[in-house]
C-alpha atoms as a PDB file:
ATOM      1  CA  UNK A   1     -62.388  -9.470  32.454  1.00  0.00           C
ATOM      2  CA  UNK A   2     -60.265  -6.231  33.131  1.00  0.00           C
ATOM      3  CA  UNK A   3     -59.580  -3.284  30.815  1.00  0.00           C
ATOM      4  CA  UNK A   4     -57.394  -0.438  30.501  1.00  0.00           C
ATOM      5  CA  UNK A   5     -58.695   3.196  29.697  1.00  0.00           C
ATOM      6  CA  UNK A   6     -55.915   5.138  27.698  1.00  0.00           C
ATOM      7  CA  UNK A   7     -55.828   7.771  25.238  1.00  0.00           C
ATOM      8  CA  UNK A   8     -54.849   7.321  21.860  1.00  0.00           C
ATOM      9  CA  UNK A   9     -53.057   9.836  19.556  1.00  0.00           C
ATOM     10  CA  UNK A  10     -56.498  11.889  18.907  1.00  0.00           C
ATOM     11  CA  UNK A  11     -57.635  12.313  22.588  1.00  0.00           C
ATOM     12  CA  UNK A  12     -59.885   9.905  22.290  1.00  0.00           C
ATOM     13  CA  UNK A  13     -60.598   7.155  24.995  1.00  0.00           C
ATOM     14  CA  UNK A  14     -59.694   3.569  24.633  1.00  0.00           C
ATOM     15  CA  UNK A  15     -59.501   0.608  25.635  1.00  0.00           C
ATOM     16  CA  UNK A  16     -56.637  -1.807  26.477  1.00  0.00           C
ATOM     17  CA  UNK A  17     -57.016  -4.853  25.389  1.00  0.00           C
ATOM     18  CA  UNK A  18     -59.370  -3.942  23.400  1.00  0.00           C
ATOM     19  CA  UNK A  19     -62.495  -5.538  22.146  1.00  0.00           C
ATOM     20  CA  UNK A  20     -61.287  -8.149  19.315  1.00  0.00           C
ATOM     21  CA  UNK A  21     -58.285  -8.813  21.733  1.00  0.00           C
ATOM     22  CA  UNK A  22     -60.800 -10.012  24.395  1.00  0.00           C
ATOM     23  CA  UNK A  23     -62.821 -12.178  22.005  1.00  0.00           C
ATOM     24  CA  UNK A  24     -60.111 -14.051  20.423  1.00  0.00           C
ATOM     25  CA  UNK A  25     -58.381 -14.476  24.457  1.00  0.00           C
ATOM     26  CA  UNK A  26     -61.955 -16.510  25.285  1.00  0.00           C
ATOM     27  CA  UNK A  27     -62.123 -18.168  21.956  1.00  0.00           C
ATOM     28  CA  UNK A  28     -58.250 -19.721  22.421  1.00  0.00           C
ATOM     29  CA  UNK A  29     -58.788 -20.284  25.980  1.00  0.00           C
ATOM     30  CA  UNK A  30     -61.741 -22.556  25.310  1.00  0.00           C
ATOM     31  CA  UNK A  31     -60.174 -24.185  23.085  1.00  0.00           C
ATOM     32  CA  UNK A  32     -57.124 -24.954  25.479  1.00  0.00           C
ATOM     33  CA  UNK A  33     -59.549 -26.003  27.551  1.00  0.00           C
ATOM     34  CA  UNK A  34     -60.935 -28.805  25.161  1.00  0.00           C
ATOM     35  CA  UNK A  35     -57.313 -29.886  24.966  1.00  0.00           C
ATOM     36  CA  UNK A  36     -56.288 -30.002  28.318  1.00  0.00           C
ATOM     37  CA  UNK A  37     -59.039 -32.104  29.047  1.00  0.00           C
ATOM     38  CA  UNK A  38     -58.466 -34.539  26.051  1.00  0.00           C
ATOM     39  CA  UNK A  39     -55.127 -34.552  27.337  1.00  0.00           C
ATOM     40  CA  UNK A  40     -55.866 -35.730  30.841  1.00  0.00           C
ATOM     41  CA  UNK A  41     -55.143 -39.583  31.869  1.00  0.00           C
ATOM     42  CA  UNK A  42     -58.029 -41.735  30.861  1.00  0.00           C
ATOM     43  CA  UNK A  43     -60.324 -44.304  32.600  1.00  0.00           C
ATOM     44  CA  UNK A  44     -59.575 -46.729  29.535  1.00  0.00           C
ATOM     45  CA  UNK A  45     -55.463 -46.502  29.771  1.00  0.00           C
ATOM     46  CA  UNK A  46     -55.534 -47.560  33.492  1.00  0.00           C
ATOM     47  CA  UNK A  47     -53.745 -51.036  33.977  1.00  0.00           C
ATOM     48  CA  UNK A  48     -56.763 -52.594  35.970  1.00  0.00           C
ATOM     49  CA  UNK A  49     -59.467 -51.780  33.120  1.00  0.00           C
ATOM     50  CA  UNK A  50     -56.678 -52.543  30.937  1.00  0.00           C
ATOM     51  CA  UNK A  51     -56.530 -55.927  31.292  1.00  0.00           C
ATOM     52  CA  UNK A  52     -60.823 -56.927  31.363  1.00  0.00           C
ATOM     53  CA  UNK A  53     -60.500 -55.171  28.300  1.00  0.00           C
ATOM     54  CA  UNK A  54     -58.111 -57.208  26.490  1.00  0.00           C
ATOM     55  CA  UNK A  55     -59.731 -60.195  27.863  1.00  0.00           C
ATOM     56  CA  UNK A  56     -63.055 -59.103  26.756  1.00  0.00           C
ATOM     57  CA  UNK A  57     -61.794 -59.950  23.164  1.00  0.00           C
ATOM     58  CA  UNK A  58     -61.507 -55.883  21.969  1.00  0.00           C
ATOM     59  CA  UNK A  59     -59.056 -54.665  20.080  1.00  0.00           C
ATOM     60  CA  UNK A  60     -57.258 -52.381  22.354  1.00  0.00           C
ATOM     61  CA  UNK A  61     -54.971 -50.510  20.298  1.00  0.00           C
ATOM     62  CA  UNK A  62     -57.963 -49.748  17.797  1.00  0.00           C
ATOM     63  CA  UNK A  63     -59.601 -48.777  21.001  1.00  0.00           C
ATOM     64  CA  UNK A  64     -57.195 -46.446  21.935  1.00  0.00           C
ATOM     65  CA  UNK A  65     -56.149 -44.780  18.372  1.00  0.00           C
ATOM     66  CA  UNK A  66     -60.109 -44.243  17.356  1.00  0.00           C
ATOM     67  CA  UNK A  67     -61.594 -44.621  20.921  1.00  0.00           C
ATOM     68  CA  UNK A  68     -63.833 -41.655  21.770  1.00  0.00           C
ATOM     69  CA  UNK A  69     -62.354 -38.208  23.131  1.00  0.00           C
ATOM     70  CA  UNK A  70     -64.088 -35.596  25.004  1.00  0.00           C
ATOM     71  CA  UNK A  71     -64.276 -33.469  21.726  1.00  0.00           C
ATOM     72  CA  UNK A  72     -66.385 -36.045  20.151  1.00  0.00           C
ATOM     73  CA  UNK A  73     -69.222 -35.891  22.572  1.00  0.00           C
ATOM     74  CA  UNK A  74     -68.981 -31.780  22.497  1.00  0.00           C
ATOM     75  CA  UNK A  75     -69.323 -31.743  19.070  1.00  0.00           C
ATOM     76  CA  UNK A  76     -71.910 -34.257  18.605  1.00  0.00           C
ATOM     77  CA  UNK A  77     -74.291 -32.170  21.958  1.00  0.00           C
ATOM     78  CA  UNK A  78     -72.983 -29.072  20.328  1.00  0.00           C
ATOM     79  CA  UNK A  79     -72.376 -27.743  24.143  1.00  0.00           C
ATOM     80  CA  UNK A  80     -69.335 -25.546  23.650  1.00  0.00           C
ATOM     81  CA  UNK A  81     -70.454 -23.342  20.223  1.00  0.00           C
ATOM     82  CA  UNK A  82     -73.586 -22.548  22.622  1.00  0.00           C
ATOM     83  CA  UNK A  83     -71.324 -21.559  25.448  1.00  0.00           C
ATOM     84  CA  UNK A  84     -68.627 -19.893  23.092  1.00  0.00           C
ATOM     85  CA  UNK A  85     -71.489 -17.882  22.046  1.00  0.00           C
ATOM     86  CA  UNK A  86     -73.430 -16.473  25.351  1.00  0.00           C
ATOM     87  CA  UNK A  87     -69.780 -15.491  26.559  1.00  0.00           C
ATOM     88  CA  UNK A  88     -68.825 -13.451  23.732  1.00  0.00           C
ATOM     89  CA  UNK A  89     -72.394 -11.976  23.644  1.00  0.00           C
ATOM     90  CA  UNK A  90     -72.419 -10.838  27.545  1.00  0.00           C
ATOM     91  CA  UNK A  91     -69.148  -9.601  27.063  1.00  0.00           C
ATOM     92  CA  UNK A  92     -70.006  -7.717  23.807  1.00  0.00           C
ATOM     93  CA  UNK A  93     -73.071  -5.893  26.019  1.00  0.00           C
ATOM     94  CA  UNK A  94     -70.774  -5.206  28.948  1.00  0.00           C
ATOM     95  CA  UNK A  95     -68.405  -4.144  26.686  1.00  0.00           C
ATOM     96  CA  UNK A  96     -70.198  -1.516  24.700  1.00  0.00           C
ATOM     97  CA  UNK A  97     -71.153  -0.032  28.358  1.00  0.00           C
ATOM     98  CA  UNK A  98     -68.703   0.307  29.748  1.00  0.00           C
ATOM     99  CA  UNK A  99     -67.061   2.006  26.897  1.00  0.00           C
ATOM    100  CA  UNK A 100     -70.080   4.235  26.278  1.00  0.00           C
ATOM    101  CA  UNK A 101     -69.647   5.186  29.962  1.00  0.00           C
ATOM    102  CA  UNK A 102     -65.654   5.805  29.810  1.00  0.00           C
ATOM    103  CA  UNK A 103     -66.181   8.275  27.488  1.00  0.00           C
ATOM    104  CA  UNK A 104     -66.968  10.758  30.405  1.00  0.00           C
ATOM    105  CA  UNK A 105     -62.867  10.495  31.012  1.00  0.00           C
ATOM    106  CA  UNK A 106     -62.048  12.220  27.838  1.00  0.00           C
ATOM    107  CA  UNK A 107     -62.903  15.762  30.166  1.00  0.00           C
ATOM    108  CA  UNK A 108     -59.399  14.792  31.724  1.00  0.00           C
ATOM    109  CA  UNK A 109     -57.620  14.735  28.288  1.00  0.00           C
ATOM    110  CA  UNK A 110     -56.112  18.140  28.736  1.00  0.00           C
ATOM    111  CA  UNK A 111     -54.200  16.843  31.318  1.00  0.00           C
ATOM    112  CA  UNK A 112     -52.990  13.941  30.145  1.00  0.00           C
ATOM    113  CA  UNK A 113     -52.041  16.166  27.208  1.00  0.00           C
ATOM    114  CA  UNK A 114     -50.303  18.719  29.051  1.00  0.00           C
ATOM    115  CA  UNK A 115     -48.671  16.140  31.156  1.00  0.00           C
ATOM    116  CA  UNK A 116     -46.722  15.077  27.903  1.00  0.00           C
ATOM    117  CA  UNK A 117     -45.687  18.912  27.089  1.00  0.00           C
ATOM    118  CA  UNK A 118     -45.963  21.475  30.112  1.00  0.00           C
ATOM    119  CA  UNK A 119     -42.221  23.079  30.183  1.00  0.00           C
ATOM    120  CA  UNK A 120     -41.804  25.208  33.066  1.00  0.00           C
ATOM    121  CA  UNK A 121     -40.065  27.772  30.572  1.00  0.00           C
ATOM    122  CA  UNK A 122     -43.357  28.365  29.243  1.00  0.00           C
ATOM    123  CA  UNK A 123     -44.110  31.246  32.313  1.00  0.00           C
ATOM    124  CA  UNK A 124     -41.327  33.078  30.746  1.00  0.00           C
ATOM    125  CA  UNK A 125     -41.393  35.999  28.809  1.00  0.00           C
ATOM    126  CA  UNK A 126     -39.742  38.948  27.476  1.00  0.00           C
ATOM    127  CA  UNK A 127     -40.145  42.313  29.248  1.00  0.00           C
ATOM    128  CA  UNK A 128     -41.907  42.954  25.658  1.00  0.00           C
ATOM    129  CA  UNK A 129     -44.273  39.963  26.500  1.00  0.00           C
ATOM    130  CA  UNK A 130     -42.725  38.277  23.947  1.00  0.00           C
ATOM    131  CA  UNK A 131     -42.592  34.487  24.639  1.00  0.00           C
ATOM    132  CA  UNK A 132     -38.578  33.855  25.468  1.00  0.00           C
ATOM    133  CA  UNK A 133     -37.270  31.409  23.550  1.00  0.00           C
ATOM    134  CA  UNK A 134     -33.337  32.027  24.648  1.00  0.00           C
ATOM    135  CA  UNK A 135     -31.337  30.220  26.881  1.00  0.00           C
ATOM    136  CA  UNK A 136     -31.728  29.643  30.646  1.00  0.00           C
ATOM    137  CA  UNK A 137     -28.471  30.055  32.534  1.00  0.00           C
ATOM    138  CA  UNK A 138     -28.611  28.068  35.985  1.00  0.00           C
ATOM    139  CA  UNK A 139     -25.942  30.187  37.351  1.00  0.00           C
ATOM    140  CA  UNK A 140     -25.946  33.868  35.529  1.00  0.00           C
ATOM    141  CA  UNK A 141     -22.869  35.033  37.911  1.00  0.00           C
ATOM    142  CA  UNK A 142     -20.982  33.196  34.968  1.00  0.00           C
ATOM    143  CA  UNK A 143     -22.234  35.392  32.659  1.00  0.00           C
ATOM    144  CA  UNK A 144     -19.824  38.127  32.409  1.00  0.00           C
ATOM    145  CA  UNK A 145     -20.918  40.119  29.845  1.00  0.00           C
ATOM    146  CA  UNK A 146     -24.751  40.476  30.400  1.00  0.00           C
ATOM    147  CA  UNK A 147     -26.528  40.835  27.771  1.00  0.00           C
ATOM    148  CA  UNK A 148     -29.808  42.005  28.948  1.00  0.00           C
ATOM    149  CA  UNK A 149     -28.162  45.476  30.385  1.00  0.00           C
ATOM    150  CA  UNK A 150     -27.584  46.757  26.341  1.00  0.00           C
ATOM    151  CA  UNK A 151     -30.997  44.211  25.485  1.00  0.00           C
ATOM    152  CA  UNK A 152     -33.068  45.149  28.746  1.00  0.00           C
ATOM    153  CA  UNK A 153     -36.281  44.441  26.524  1.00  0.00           C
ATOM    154  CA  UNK A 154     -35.682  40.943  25.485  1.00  0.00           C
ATOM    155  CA  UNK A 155     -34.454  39.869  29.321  1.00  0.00           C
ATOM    156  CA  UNK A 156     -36.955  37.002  30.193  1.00  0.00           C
ATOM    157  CA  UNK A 157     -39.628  37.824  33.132  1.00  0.00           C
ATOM    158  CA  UNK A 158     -42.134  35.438  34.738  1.00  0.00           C
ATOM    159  CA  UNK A 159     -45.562  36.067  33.667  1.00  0.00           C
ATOM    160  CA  UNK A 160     -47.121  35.909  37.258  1.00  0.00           C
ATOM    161  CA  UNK A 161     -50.788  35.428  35.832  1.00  0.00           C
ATOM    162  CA  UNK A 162     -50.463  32.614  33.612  1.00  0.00           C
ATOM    163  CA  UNK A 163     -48.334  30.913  36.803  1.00  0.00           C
ATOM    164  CA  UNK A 164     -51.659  32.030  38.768  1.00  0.00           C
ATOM    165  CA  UNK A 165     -53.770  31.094  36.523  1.00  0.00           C
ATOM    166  CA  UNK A 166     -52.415  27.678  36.041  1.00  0.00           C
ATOM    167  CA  UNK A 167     -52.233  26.801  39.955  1.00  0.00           C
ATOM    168  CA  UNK A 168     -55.566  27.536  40.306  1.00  0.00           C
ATOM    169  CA  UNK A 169     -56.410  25.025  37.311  1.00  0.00           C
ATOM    170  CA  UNK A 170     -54.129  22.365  38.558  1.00  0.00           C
ATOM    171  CA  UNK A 171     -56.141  22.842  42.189  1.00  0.00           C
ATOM    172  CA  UNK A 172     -58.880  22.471  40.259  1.00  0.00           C
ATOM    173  CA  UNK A 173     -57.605  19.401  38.520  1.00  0.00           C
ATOM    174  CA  UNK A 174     -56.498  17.635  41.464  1.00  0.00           C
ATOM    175  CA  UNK A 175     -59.335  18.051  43.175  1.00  0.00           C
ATOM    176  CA  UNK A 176     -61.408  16.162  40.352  1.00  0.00           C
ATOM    177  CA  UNK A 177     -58.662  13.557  40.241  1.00  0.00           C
ATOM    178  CA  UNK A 178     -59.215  13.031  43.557  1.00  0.00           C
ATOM    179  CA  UNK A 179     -62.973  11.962  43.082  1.00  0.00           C
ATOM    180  CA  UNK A 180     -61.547   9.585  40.351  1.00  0.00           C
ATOM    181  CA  UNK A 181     -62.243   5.824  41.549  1.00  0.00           C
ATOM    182  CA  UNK A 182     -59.589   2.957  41.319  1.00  0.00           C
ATOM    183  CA  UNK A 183     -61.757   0.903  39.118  1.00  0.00           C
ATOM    184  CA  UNK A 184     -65.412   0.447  38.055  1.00  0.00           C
ATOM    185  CA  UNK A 185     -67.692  -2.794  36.901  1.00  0.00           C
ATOM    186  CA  UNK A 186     -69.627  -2.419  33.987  1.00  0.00           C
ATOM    187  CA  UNK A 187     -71.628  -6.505  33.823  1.00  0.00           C
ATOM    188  CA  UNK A 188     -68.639  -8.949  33.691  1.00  0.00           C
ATOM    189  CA  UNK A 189     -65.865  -6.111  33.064  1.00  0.00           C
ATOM    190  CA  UNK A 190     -63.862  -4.141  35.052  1.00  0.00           C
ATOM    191  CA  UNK A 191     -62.208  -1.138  34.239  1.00  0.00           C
ATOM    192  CA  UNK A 192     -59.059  -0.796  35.738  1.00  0.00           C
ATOM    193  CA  UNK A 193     -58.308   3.261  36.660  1.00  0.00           C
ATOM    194  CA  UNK A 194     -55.390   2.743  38.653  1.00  0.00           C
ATOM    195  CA  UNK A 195     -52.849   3.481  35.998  1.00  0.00           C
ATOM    196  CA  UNK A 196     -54.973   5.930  33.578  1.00  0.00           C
ATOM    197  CA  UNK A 197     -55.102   8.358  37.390  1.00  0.00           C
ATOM    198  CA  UNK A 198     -51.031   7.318  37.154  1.00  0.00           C
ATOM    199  CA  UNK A 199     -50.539   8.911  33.811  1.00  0.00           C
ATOM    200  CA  UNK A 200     -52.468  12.444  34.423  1.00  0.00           C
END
């Protein structure tokens, strides 16, 4: 079984699908398992058989419409509820691991977080050190009349030691991403990192 780590609104870690979404995926496919198999060609339909039977002084088409399926002897042995059961248990245990374990990736939440928001106009400020909040021209030899020669104070500056400050973090950053494995197996579940690493 494969998972997803993702964060959810709150920083906190997740899974996707998540546990209930696993359960009820091995409890239908069991179940369309049981039907496939009732629905396979049967020994007692063949045209051969067919025939000894008839002669054999049965009732064939009783046979056929209250005959035995593969569901009856389950039932009556009990085999799948037992099987239904240690599945969903081992995956319950493996499970709770491995999400008890991916909650070391919520140290990476401030930069999924900033991922979603970092602006580069953030490094900008006022010669006040003011945040700026005005309007970045892309080509300021259109600007006739400029403003910031009667304003000088309110021209925006780059603040040089936030931008330091930052690279140094994102070094950081990368470097631990870097460490990050594709995936890990906690008992019968994997946890897929591939696209969490994608979205920091």
């Amino acid at each position: 079984f494969q998972v997803e780590v993702m964060f959810d609104d709150d920083g906190n870690v997740t899974f996707q699908p998540n546990i209930e979404q696993l359960r009820n995926g091995i409890i239908n496919s069991l179940q369309n398992s049981i039907t496939t198999l009732d629905n396979l060609p049967r020994i007692l339909k063949q045209t051969k058989l067919r025939i000894i039977i008839e002669n054999s002084g049965v009732n064939i088409v009783e046979l056929f419409k209250n005959g035995p399926i593969f569901e009856d002897f389950t039932k009556k042995e009990n085999i799948l509820p037992k099987i239904q059961d240690s599945i969903l248990e081992t995956l319950d245990r493996s499970y709770n691991d491995a999400f008890n374990f991916a909650q070391t990736f919520a140290c990476f939440y401030p930069i999924y977080k900033r991922s979603k928001t970092w602006n580069p106009n953030d490094y900008l400020v006022t010669r006040e050190g003011k945040p700026y909040t005005g309007v970045i021209n892309e080509n300021p030899l259109d600007d006739v009349s400029d403003q910031f020669l009667v304003e000088y104070k309110k021209q925006p500056v780059i603040d040089f030691e936030k931008a330091k400050n930052d690279i140094e973090t994102f070094i950081q950053e990368e470097y631990d991403l870097g460490n990050l494995r594709q995936g890990i197996v906690k008992g019968v579940l994997h946890i897929d990192l591939k696209s969490f690493r994608q979205s920091l």
